[in-house]
Protein backbone atom coordinates (compact mmCIF):
# COMPACT_ATOMS: atom_id res chain seq x y z
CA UNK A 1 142.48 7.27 -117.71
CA UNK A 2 141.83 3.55 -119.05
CA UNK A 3 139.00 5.25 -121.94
CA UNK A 4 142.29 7.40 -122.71
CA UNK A 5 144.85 5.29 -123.06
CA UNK A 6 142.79 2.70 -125.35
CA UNK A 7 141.44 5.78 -127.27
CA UNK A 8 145.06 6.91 -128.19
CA UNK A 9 146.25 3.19 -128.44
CA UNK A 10 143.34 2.86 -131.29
CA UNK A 11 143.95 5.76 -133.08
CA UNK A 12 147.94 5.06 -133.68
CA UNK A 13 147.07 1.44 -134.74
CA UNK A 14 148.44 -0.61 -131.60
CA UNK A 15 144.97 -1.44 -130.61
CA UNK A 16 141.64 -2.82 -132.39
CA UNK A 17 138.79 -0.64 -132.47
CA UNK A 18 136.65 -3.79 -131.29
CA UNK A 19 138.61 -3.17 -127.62
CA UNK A 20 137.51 0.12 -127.02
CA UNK A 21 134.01 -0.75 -128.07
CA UNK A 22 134.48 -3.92 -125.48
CA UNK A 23 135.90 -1.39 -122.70
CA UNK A 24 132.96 0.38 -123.56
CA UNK A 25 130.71 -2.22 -123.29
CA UNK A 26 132.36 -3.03 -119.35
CA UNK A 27 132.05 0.83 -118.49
CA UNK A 28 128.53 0.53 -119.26
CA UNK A 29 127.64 -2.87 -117.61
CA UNK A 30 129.36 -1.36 -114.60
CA UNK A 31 127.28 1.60 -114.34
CA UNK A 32 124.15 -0.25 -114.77
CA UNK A 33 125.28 -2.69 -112.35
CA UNK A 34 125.39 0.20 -109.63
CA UNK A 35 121.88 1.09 -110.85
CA UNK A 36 120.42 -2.05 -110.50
CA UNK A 37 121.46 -2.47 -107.04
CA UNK A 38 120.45 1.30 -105.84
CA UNK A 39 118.47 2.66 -108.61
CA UNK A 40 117.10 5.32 -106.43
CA UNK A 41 120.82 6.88 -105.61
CA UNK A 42 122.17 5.69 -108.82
CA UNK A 43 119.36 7.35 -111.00
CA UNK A 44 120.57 11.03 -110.80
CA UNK A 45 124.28 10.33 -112.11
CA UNK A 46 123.66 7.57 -114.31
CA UNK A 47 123.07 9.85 -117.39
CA UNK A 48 126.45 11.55 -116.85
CA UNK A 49 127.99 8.27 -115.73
CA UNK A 50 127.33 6.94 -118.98
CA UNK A 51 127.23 10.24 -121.21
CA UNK A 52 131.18 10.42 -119.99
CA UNK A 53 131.84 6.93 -121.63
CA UNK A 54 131.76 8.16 -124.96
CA UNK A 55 130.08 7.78 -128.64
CA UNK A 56 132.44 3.99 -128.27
CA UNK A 57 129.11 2.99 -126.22
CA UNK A 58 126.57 4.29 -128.36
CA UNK A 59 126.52 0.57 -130.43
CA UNK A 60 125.84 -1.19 -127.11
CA UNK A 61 123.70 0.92 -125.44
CA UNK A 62 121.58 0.71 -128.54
CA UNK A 63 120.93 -2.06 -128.27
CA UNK A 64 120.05 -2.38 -124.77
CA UNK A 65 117.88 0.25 -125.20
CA UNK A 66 115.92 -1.96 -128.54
CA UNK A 67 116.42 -5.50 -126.92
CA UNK A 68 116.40 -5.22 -122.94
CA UNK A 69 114.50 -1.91 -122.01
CA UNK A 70 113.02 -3.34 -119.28
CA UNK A 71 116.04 -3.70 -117.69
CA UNK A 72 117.75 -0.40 -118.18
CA UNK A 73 117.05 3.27 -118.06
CA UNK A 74 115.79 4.10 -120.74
CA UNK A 75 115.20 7.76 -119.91
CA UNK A 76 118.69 8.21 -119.43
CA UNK A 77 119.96 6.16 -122.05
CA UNK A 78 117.61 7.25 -124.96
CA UNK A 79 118.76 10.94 -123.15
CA UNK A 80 122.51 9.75 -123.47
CA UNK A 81 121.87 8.68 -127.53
CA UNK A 82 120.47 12.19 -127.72
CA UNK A 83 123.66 14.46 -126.52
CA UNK A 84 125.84 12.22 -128.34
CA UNK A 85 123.69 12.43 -131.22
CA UNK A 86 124.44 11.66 -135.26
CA UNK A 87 122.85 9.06 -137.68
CA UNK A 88 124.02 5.93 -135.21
CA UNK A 89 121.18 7.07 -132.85
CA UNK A 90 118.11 7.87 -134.80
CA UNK A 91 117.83 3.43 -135.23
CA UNK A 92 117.39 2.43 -132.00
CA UNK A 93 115.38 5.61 -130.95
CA UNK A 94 113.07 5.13 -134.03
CA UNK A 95 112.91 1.33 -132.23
CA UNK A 96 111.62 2.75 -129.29
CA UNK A 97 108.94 5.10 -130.80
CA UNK A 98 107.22 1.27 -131.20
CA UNK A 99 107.25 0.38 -127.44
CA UNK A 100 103.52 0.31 -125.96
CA UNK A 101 105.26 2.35 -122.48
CA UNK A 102 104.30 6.19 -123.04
CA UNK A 103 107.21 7.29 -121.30
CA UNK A 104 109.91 5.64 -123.25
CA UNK A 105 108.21 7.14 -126.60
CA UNK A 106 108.49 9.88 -124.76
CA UNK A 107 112.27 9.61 -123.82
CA UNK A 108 112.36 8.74 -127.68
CA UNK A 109 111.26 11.76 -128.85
CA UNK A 110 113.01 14.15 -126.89
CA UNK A 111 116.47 12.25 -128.09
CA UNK A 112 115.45 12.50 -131.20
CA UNK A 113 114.82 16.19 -131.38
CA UNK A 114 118.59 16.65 -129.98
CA UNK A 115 120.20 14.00 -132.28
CA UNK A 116 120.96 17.01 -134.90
CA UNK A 117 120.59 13.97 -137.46
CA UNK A 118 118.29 14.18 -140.78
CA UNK A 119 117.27 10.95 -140.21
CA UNK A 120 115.21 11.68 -137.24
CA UNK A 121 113.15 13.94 -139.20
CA UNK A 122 110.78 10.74 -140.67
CA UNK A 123 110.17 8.94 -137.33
CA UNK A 124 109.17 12.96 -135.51
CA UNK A 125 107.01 13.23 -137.88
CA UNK A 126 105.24 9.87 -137.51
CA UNK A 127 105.65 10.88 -133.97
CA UNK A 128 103.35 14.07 -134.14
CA UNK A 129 100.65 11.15 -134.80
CA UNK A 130 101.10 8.86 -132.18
CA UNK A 131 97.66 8.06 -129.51
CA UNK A 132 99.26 9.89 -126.96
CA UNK A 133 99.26 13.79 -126.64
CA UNK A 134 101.97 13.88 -124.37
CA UNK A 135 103.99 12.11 -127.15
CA UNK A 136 102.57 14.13 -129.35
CA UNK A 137 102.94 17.09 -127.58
CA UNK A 138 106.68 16.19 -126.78
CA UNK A 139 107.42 15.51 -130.73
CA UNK A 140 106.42 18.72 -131.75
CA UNK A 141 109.31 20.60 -130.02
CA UNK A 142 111.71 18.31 -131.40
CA UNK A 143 111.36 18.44 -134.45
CA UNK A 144 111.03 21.98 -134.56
CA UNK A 145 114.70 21.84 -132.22
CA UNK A 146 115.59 19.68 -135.25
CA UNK A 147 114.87 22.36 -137.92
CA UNK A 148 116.19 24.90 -135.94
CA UNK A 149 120.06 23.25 -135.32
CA UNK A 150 119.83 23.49 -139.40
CA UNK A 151 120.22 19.19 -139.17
CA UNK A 152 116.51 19.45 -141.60
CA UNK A 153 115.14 21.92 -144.05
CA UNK A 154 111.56 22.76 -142.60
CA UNK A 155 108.78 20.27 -143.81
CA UNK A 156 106.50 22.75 -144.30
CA UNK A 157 104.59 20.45 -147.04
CA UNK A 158 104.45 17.56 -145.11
CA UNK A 159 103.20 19.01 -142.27
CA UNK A 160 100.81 20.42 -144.14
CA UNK A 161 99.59 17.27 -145.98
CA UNK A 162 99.00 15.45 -142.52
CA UNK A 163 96.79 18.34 -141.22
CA UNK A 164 94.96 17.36 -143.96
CA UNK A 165 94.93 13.68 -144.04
CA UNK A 166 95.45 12.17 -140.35
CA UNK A 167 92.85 11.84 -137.35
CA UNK A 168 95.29 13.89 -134.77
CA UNK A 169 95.39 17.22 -136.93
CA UNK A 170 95.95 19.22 -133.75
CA UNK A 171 99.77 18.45 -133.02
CA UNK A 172 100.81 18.52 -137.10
CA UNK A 173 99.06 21.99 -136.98
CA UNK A 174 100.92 23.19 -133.65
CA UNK A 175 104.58 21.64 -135.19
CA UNK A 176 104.04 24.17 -138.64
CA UNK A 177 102.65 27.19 -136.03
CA UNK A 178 106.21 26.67 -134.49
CA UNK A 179 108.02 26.61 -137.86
CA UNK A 180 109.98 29.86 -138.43
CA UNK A 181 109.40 32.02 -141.50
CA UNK A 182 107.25 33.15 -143.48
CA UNK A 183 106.36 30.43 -145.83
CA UNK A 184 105.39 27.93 -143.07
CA UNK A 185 103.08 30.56 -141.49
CA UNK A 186 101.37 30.83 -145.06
CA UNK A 187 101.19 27.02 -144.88
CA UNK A 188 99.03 27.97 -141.94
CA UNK A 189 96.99 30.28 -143.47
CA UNK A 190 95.86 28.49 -146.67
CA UNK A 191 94.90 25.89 -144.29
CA UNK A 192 92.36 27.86 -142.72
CA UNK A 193 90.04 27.36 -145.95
CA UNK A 194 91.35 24.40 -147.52
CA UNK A 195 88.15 22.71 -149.07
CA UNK A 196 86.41 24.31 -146.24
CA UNK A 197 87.29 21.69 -144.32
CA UNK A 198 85.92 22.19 -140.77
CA UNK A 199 88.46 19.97 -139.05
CA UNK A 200 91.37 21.80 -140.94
CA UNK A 201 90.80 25.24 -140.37
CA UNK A 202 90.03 24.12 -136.72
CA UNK A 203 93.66 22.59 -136.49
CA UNK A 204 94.68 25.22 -138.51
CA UNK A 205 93.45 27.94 -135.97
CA UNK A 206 94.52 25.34 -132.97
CA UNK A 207 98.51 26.56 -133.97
CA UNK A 208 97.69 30.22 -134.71
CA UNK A 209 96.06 30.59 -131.06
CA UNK A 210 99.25 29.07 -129.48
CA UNK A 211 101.79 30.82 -131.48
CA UNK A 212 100.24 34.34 -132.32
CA UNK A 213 102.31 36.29 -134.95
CA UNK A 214 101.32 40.12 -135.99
CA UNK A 215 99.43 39.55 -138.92
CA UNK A 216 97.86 36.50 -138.15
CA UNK A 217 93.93 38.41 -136.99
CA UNK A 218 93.37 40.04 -140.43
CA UNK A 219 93.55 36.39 -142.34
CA UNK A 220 91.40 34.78 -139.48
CA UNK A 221 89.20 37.92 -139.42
CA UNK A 222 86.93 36.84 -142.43
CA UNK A 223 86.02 33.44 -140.66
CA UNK A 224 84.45 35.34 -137.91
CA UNK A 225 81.34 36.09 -139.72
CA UNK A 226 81.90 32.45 -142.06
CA UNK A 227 78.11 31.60 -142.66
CA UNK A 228 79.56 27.86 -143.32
CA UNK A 229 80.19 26.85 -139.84
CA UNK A 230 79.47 27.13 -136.43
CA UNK A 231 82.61 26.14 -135.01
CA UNK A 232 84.97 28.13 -136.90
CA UNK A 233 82.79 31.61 -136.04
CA UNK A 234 83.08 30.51 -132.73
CA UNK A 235 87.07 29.66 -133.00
CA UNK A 236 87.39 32.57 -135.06
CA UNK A 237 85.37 34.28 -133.01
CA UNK A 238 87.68 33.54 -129.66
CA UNK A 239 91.01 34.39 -131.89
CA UNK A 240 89.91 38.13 -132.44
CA UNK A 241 90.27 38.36 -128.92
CA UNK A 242 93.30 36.02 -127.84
CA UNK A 243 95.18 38.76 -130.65
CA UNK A 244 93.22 41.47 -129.67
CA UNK A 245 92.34 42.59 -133.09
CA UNK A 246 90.63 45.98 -133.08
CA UNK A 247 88.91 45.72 -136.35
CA UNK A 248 86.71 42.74 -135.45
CA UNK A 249 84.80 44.69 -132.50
CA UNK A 250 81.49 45.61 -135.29
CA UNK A 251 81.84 41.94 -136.05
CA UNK A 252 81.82 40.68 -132.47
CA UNK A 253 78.78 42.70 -131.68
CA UNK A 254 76.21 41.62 -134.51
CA UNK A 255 77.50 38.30 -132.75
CA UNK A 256 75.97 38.55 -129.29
CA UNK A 257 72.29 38.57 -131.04
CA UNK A 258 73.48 34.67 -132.40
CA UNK A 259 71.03 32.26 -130.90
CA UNK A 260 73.91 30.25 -130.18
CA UNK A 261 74.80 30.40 -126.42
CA UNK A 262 78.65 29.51 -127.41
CA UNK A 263 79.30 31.80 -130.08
CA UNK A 264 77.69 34.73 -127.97
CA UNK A 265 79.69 33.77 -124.87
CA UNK A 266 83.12 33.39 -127.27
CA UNK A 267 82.22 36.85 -128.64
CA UNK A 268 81.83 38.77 -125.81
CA UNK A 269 84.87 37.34 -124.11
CA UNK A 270 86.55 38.94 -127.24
CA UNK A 271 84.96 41.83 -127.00
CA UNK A 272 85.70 42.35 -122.89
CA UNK A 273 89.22 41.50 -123.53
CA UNK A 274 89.95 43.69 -126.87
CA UNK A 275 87.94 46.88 -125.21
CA UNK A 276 89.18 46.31 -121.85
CA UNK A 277 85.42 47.11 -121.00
CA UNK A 278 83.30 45.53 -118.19
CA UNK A 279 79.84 45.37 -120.41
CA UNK A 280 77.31 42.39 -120.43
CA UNK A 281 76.89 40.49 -123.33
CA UNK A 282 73.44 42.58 -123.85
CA UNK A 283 74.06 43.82 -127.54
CA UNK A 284 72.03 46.79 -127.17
CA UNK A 285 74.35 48.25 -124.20
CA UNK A 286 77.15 47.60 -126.78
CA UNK A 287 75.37 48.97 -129.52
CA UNK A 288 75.10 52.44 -127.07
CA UNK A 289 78.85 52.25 -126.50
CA UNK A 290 79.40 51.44 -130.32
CA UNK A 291 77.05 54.18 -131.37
CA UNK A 292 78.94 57.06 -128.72
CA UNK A 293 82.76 55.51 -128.54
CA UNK A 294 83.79 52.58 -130.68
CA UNK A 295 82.70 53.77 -134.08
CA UNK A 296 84.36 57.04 -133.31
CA UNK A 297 87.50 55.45 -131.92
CA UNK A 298 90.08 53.59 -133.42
CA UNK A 299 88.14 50.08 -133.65
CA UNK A 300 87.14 50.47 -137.40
């Protein structure tokens, strides 16, 4: 009733703005008090407690969050910043990207992804490349949230760029996978033989075999039989199956006489799973079963 009556006090001009950020201020010292003295039955409701203060507190939880996290919660505050979201937040949750505790980059990240605020797009990004692959992992749904609330145009090129350039390839790969449209799945693509780059088409393959779209097998399909690399024929190689792609059964076959233990164990996975057939990986009983069902069959 108090937050109220200050709120309509401000707004008519009887009352300066700096009381209702001071009454803010109280409300929020007051809920942290209770925490601090039962932090085990105070830790459930203190989000709502102080999500029900109001953007007044944002300022001042802030910077609690930047100056004293070690003697907050900064779970539920960085999770308060989030709902109440907008420009004011992205500051001190950028702040807390820096802080060496996992968890509150992680609490960082998550806020950020819910902040519906353009300006959270830069520090998501430089998120996606943090030592950590639970940060990492945790940024990548964010910013994708962040896209997908319309607050960011997709940064398809940027994403693509760091696949490129920076050490953890993986989680930049995984963020563009999640993109929608069509133009960030071609992003994708054109990664998979970018300078025939090992590393890249790796990544690259990394976000097709998490998010699988129909059309996706027939660009990896060539790589299966790539005389550049091991590793991508046996990535490659596992994809045909993980999207079941009938075309690549011929392919998988002249596999299993590879002298490479890996690729011939990848490619008869692919094959077991895409035939739904309980063979060995002996290529001559496949070559029977090639030479009496599949080439007949619909696996050309």
């Amino acid at each position: 009733m108090l937050r109220e009556a200050a709120l309509l006090l401000a707004l008519v001009g009887w009352l300066p703005m700096d009381a209702m950020g001071q009454e803010a201020e109280d409300r929020v010292d007051e809920v942290l008090d209770a925490w601090r003295r039962h932090p085990a039955r105070a830790e459930k409701k203190v989000g709502e407690r102080l999500a029900a203060i109001g953007p007044a507190a944002i300022p001042y939880l802030g910077t609690l969050l930047v100056e004293e996290p070690e003697r907050v919660p900064v779970a539920e505050i960085a999770r308060c910043l989030g709902h109440h979201g907008g420009d004011r937040v992205v500051g001190p949750l950028s702040a807390l990207l820096g802080s060496t505790e996992r968890s509150h980059r992680e609490s960082a990240v998550m806020a950020l992804g819910s902040s519906r605020s353009a300006a959270a797009l830069e520090p998501l990004v430089t998120a996606l490349g943090d030592d950590h692959i639970r940060v990492r992992l945790g940024a990548c749904p964010a910013l994708v949230a962040l896209v997908r609330a319309e607050a960011v145009e997709a940064p398809i090129e940027l994403l693509s760029q760091a696949v490129k350039d920076h050490g953890h390839k993986d989680a930049f790969a995984l963020a563009l996978a999640n993109l929608p449209g069509d133009e960030a799945r071609q992003a994708l693509y054109d990664l998979l033989t970018y300078a025939f780059d090992d590393d890249v088409a790796l990544a690259a393959m990394g976000g097709l075999w998490e998010v699988p779209r129909p059309g996706d097998a027939a660009v990896v399909h060539p790589l299966v039989l790539d005389p550049r690399t091991l590793g991508v024929c046996k990535k490659a190689s596992l994809l045909m199956g993980r999207l079941e792609y009938r075309p690549a059964v011929r392919d998988l076959i002249d596999l299993l006489y590879d002298a490479d233990d890996g690729l011939v164990k990848n490619a008869h996975w692919s094959l077991r799973r895409i035939t739904k057939l309980s063979v060995g990986p002996d290529p001559e009983a496949w070559e029977i079963w090639w030479e009496r069902v599949g080439s007949r069959a619909s696996f050309q």
